[in-house]
Protein backbone atom coordinates (compact mmCIF):
# COMPACT_ATOMS: atom_id res chain seq x y z
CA UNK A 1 0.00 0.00 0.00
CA UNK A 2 2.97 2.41 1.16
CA UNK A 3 4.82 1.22 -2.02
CA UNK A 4 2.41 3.41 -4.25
CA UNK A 5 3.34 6.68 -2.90
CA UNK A 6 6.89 5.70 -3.37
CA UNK A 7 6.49 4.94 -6.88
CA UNK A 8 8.38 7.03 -9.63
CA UNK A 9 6.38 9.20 -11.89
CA UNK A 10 6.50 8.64 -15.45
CA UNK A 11 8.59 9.86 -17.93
CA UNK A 12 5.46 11.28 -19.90
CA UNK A 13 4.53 12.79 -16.66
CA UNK A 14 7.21 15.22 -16.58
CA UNK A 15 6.77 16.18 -19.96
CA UNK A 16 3.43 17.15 -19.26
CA UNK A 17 4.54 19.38 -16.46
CA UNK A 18 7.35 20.86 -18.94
CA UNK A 19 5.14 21.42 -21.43
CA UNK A 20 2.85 23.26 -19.21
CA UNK A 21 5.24 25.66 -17.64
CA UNK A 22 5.87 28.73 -20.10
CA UNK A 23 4.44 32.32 -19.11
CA UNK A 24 1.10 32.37 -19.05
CA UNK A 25 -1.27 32.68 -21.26
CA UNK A 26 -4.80 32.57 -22.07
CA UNK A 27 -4.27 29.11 -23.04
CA UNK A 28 -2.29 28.55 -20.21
CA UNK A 29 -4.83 29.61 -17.90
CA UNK A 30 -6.72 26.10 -18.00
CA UNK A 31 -6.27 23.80 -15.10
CA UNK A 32 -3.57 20.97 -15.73
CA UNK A 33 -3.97 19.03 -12.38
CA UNK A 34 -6.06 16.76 -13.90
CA UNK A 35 -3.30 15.40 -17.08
CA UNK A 36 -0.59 14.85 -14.07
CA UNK A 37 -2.74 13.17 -11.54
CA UNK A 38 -4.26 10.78 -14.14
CA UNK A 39 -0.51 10.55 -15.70
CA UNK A 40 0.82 9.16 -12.63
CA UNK A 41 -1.61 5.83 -12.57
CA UNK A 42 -2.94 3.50 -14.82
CA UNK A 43 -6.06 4.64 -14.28
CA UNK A 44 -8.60 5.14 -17.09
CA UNK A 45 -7.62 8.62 -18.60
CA UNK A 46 -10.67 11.29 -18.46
CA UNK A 47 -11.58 13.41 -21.41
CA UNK A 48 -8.22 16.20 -21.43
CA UNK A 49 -8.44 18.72 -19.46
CA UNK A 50 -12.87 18.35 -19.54
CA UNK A 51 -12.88 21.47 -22.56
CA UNK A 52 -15.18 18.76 -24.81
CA UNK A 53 -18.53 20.47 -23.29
CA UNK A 54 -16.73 23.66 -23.56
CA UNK A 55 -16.09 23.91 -27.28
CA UNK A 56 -19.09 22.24 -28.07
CA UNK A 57 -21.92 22.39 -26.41
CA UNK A 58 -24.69 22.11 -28.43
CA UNK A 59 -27.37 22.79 -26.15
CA UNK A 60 -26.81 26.19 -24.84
CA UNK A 61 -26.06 26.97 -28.51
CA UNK A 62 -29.05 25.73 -29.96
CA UNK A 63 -31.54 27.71 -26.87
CA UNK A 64 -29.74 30.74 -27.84
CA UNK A 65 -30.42 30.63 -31.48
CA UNK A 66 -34.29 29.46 -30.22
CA UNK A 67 -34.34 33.10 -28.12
CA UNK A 68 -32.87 34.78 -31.39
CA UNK A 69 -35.54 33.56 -33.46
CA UNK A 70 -38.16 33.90 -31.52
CA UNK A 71 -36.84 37.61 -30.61
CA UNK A 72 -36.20 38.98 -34.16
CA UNK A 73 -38.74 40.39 -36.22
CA UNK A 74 -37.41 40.48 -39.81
CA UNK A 75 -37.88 43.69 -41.76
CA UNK A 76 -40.63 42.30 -44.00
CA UNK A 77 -43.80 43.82 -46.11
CA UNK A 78 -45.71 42.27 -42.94
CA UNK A 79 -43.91 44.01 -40.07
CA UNK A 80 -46.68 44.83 -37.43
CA UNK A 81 -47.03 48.86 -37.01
CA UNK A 82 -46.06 48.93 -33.61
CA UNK A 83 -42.22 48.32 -34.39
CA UNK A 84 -41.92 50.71 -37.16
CA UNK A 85 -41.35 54.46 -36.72
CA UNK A 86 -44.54 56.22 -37.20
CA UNK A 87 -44.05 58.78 -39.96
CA UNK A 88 -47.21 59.97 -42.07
CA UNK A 89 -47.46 59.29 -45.51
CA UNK A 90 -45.63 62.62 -46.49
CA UNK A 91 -42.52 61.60 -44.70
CA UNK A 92 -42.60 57.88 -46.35
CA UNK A 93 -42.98 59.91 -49.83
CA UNK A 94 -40.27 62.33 -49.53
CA UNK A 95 -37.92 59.13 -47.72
CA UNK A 96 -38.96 56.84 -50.40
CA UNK A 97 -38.27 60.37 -53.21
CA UNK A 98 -35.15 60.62 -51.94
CA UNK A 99 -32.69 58.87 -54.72
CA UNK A 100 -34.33 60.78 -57.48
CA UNK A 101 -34.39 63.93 -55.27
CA UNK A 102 -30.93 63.72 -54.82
CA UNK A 103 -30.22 63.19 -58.11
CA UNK A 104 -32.36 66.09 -59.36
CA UNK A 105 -32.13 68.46 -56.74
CA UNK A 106 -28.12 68.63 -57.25
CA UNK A 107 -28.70 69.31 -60.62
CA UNK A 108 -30.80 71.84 -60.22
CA UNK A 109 -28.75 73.39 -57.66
CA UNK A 110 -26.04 74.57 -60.52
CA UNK A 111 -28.85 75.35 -62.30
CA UNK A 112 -30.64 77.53 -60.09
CA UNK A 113 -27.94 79.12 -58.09
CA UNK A 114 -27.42 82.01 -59.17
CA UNK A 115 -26.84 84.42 -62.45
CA UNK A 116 -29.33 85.42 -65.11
CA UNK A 117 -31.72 83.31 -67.17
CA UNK A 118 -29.93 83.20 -70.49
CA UNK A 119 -29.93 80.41 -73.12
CA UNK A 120 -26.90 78.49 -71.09
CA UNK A 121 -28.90 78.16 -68.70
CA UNK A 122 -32.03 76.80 -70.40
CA UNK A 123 -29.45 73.90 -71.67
CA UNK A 124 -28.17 73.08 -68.55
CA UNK A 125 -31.90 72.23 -67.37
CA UNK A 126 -32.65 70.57 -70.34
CA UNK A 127 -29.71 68.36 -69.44
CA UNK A 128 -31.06 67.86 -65.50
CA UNK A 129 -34.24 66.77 -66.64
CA UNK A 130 -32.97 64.41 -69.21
CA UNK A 131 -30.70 62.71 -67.31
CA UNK A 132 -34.12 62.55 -64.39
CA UNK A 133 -35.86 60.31 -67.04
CA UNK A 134 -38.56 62.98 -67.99
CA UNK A 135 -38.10 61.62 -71.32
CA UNK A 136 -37.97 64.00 -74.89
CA UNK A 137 -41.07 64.84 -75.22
CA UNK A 138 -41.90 65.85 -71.29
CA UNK A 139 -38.48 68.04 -71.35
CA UNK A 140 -39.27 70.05 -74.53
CA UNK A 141 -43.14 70.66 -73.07
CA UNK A 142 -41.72 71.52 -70.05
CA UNK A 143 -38.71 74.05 -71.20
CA UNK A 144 -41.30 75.53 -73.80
CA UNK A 145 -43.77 76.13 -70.49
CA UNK A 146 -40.87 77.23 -68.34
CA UNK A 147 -39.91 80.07 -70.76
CA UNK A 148 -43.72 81.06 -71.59
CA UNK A 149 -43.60 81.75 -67.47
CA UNK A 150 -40.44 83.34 -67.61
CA UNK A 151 -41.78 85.85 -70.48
CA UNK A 152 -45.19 86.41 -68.96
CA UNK A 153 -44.11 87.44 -65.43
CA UNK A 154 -40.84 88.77 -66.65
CA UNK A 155 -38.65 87.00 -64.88
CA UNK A 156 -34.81 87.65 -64.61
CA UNK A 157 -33.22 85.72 -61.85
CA UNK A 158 -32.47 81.70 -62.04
CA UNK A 159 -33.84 81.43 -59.12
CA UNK A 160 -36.90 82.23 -60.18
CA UNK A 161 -36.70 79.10 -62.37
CA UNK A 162 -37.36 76.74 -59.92
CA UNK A 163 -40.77 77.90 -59.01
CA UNK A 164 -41.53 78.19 -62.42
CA UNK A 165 -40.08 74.79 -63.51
CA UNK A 166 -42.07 73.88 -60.10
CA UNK A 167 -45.81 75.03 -61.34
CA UNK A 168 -45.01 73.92 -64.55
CA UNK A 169 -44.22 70.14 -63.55
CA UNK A 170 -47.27 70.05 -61.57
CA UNK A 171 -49.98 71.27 -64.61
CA UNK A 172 -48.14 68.38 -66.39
CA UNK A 173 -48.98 65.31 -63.96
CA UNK A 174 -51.59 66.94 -62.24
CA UNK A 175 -54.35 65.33 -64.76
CA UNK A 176 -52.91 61.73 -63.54
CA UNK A 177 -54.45 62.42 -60.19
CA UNK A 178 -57.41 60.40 -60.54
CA UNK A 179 -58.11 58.58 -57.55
CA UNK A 180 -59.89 55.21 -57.87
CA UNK A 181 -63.69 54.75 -56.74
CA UNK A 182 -64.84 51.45 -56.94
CA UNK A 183 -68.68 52.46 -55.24
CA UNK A 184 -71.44 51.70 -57.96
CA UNK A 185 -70.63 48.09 -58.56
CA UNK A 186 -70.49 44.67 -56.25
CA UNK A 187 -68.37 43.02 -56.53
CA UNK A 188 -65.87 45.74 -58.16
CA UNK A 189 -63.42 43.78 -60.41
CA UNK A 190 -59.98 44.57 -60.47
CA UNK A 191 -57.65 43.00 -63.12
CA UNK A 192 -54.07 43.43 -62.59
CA UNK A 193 -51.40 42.77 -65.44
CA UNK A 194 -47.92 43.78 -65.22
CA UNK A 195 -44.33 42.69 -66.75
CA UNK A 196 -41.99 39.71 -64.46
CA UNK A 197 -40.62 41.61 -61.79
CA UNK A 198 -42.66 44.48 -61.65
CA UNK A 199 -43.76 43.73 -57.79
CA UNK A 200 -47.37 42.85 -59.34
CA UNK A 201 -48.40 40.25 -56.85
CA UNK A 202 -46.91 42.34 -54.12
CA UNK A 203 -48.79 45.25 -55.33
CA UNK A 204 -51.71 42.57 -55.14
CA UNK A 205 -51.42 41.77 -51.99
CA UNK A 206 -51.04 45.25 -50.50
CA UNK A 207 -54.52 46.65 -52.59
CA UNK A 208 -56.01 43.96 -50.41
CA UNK A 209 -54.64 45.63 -47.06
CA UNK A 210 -55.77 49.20 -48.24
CA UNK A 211 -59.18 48.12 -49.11
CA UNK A 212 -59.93 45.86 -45.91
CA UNK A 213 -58.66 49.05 -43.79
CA UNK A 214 -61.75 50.64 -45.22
CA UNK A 215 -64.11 47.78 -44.19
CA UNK A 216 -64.58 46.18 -47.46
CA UNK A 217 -64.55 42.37 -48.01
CA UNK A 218 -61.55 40.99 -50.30
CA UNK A 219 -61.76 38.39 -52.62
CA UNK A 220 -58.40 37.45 -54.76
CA UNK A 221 -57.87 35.52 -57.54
CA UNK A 222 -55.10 33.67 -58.21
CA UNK A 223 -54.88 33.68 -61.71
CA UNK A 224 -50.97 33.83 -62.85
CA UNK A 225 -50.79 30.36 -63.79
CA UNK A 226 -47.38 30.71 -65.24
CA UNK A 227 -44.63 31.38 -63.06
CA UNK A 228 -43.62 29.02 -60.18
CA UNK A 229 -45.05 29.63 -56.41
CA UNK A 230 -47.38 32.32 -57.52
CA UNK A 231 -50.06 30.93 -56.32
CA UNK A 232 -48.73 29.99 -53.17
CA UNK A 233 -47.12 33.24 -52.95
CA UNK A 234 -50.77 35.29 -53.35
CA UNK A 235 -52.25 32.44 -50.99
CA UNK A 236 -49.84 32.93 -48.12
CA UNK A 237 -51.03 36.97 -48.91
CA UNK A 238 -54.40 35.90 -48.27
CA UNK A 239 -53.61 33.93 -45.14
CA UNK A 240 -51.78 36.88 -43.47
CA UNK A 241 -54.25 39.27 -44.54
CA UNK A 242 -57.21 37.14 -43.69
CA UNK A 243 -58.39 37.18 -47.43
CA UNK A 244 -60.45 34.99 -49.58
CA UNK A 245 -58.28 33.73 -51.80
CA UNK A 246 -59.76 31.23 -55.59
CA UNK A 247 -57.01 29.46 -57.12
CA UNK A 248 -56.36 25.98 -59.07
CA UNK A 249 -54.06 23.51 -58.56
CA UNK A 250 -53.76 23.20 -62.32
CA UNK A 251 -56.02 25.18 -65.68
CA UNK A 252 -55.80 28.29 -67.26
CA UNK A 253 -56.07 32.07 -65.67
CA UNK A 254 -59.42 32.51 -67.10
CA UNK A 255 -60.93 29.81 -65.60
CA UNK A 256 -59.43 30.99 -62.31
CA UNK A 257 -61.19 34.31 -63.08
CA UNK A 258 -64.41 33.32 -63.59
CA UNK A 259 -65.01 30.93 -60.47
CA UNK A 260 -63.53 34.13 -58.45
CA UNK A 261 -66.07 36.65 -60.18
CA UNK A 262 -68.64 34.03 -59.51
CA UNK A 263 -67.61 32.84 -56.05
CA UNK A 264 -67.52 36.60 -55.16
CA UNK A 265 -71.07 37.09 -56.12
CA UNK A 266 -72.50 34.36 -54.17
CA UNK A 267 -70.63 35.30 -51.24
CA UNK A 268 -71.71 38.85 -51.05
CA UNK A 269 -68.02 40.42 -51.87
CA UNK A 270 -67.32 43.94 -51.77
CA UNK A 271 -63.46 43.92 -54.20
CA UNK A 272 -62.28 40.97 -56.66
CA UNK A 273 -58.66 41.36 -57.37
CA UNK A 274 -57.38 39.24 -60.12
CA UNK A 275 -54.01 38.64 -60.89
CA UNK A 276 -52.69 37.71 -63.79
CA UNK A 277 -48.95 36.08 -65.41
CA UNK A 278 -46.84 38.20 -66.02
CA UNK A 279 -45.26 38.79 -69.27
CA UNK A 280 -43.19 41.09 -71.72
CA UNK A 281 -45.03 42.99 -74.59
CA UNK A 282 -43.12 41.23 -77.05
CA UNK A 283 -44.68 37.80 -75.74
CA UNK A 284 -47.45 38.12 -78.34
CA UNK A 285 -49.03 34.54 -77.39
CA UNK A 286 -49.04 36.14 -73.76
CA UNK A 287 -50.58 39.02 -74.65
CA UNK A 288 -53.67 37.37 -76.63
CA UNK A 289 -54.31 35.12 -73.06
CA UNK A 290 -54.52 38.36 -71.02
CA UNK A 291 -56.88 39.32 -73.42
CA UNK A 292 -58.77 36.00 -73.21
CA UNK A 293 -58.74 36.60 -69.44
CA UNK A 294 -60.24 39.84 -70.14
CA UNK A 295 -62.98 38.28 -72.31
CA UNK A 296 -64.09 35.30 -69.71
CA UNK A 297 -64.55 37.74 -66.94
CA UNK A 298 -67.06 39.68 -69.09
CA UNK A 299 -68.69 36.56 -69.41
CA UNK A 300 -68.72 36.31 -65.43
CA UNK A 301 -69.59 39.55 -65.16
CA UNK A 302 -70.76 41.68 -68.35
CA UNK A 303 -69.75 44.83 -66.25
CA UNK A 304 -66.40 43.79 -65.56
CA UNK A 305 -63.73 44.25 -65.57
CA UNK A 306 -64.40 47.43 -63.78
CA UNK A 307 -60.78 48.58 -63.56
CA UNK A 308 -57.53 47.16 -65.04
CA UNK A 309 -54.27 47.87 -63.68
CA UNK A 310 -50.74 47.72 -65.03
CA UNK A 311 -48.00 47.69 -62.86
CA UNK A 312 -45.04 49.37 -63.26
CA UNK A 313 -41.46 49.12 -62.29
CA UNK A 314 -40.27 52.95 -61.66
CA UNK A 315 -36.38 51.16 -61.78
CA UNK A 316 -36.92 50.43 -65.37
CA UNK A 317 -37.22 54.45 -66.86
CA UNK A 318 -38.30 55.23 -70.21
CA UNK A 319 -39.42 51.15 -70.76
CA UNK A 320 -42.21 51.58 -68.07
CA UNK A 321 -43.79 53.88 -71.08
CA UNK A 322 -43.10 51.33 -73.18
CA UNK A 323 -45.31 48.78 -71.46
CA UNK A 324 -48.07 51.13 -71.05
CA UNK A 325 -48.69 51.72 -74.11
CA UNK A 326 -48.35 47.98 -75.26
CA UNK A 327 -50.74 46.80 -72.19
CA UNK A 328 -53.17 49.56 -72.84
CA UNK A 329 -52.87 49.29 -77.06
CA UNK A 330 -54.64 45.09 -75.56
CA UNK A 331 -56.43 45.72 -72.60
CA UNK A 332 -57.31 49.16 -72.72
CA UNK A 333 -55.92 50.55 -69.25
CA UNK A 334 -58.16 52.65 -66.76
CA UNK A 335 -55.26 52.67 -64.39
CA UNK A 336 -51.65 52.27 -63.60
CA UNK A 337 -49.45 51.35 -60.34
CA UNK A 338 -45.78 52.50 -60.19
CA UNK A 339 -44.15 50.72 -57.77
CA UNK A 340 -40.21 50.78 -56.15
CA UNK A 341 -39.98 54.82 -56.17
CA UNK A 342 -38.15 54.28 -53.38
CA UNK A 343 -34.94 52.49 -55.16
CA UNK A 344 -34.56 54.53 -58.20
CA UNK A 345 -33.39 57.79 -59.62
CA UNK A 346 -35.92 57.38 -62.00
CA UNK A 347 -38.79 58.76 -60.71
CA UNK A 348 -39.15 61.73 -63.46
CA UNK A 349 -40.73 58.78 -65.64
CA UNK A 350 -44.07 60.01 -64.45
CA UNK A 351 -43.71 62.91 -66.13
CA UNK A 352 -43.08 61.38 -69.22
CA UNK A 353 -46.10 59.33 -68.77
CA UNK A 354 -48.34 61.90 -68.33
CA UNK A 355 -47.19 63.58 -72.17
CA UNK A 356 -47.31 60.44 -73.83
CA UNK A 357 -49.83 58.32 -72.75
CA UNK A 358 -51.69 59.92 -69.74
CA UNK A 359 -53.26 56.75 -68.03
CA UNK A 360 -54.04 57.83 -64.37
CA UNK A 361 -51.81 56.69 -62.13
CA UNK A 362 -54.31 55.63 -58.98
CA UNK A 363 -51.38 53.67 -57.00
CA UNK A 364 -47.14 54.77 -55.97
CA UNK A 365 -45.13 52.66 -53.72
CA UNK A 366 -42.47 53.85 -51.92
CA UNK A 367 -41.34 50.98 -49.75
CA UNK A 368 -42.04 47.24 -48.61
CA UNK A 369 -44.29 47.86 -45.58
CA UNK A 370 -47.21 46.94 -46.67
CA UNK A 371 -49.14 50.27 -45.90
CA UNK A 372 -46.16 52.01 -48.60
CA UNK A 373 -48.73 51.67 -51.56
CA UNK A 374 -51.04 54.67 -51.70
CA UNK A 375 -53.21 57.25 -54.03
CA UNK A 376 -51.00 59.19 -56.20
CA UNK A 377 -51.41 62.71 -54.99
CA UNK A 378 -49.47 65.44 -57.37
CA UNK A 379 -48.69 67.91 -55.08
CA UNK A 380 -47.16 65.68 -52.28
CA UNK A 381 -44.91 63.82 -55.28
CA UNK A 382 -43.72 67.75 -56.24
CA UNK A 383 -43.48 68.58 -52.97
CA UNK A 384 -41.30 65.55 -51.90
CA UNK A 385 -39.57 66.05 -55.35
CA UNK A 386 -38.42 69.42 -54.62
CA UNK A 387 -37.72 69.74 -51.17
């Protein structure tokens, strides 16, 4: 028994112990009792120095990750009101303005700074409201109009301009301001077209908010057959919204349309929202089934559709007038929606909309929350504009 404690240590014993004496260190820090006591027997050997639970334990990683997710609210269209800033609807439009503000208010800054109105001058803003997306046509209406104003109230200062350039802009898009009424007819049919990509479902999906906020029943219909998860994607809209939602596991959009129009009349519905595939102008075998859509929800309803809607992407410029006047050469437009102000430069597009083909624009969005889609209102887009 005696004869233990008398028993030599090791040889790998002492290495341990000479491996374990330099300065310390964080390392170093660790208890080493444990290698030298277990060294010194033929005992079983423990786990080294017991780290194993310390570099991996699994369990208090996995409960923290639970608390993260359960914690974070991601910064979706969905995000509950409460844990957003409140700002009115004129903040969110001059926030959501602000890229194409930027971008045109610099401009104008070298324009209007100073100096006489001479013909220099009238180039310069030619160029600021080119390179703003205006367009041709808007640009030359609007410099002809700016220097009618100059002449008639004889104005000599650039800074003068602005105003001018200010009231002018405003007669121009001022006739898009045509809000939507949808009293007169139940249900009220809404067909929705738009190009891939142009937020169209999204847009879908937050027309369905807007119009439940003002106590109407919402019924959508889930007709863009085409692309993958679109249904899904305007069902899982309906589920969060607490909407009515018609679609088909398989068939065409038309036949989707017509049980909605129909479904919506026996259930006493106040809106009908369908959407549609979404497609490129040039798609002309596309183009003839919107049309057919068109045609089979007169058949529903021979009143209907009572508005149809083109959304727009503002990111694209000049090619959002483009598709408007493809969509509305086929459907005939009553309406248009220009979406994603809020990430372009390009917002001066609505200007050359209103020249060329001046379809009022009942819908701008300005953000993802799902309250960012509202009436177009002229003034507040100049004022945010200019600011």
């Amino acid at each position: 028994m005696f004869s233990f404690f008398k028993k030599k240590k090791p040889p790998e014993a002492e290495i341990v112990t000479e491996v374990t004496q330099p300065a310390p260190t964080p390392a170093a820090e660790l208890p080493i009792e444990p290698q030298i006591t277990v060294a010194a027997d033929d005992a079983p050997r423990p786990a080294p120095l017991d780290v194993a639970p310390i570099l991996t334990a699994d369990a208090p990683v996995v409960a923290a990750k639970e608390e993260l997710t359960d914690a974070f609210v991601p910064p979706s269209d969905l995000a509950q009101p409460q844990e957003r800033p409140k700002l009115s609807w004129t903040e969110r439009l001059k926030m959501g303005l602000a890229k194409t503000r930027d971008k045109l208010g610099k401009s104008l800054a070298s324009v209007f700074g100073g100096g006489q109105i001479n013909e220099d001058l009238y180039e310069e803003l030619e160029t600021v409201l080119l390179t703003a997306d205006m367009g041709v046509d808007a640009t030359q209406h609007l410099l002809k109009d700016v220097r009618e104003r100059v002449s008639l109230k004889g104005l000599k200062d650039s800074g003068e301009l602005k105003e001018a350039l200010k009231s002018s802009l405003t007669d121009l898009i001022q006739p898009l301001e045509i809000p939507l009424k949808i009293s007169g007819h139940k249900p009220f049919i809404l067909m929705v077209a738009g190009v891939n990509g142009a937020g169209k479902t999204t847009s879908i999906g937050k027309l369905a908010k807007y119009y439940q906020s003002q106590g109407l029943s919402v019924l959508l219909a889930a007709g863009d057959t085409f692309r993958a998860a679109a249904r899904e994607q305007l069902v899982v809209w309906g589920e969060r919204n607490g909407v009515q939602v018609i679609a088909q596991a398989s068939g065409d959009a038309a036949a989707v349309a017509f049980d909605a129009v129909n479904a919506a009349k026996a259930r006493g519905v106040d809106v009908v929202i369908v959407d549609t595939a979404g497609r490129l102008p040039t798609q002309l075998h596309l183009m003839e089934e919107i049309k057919k859509v068109k045609r089979v929800v007169q058949k529903a309803d021979p009143t209907g559709p009572h508005e149809v809607l083109l959304v727009l992407d503002a990111n694209t410029g000049q090619n959002a007038l483009a598709q408007v006047k493809s969509f509305d050469d086929a459907l005939g437009l009553t309406g248009l929606v220009l979406t994603k102000l809020d990430g372009t430069a390009k917002g001066g597009v609505i200007a050359a909309i209103a020249k060329n083909r001046p379809v009022p624009l009942r819908f701008i969005g300005v953000g993802e929350s799902i309250d960012d889609l509202r009436p177009f209102a002229a003034k507040d887009y100049i004022d945010a504009l200019f600011e």
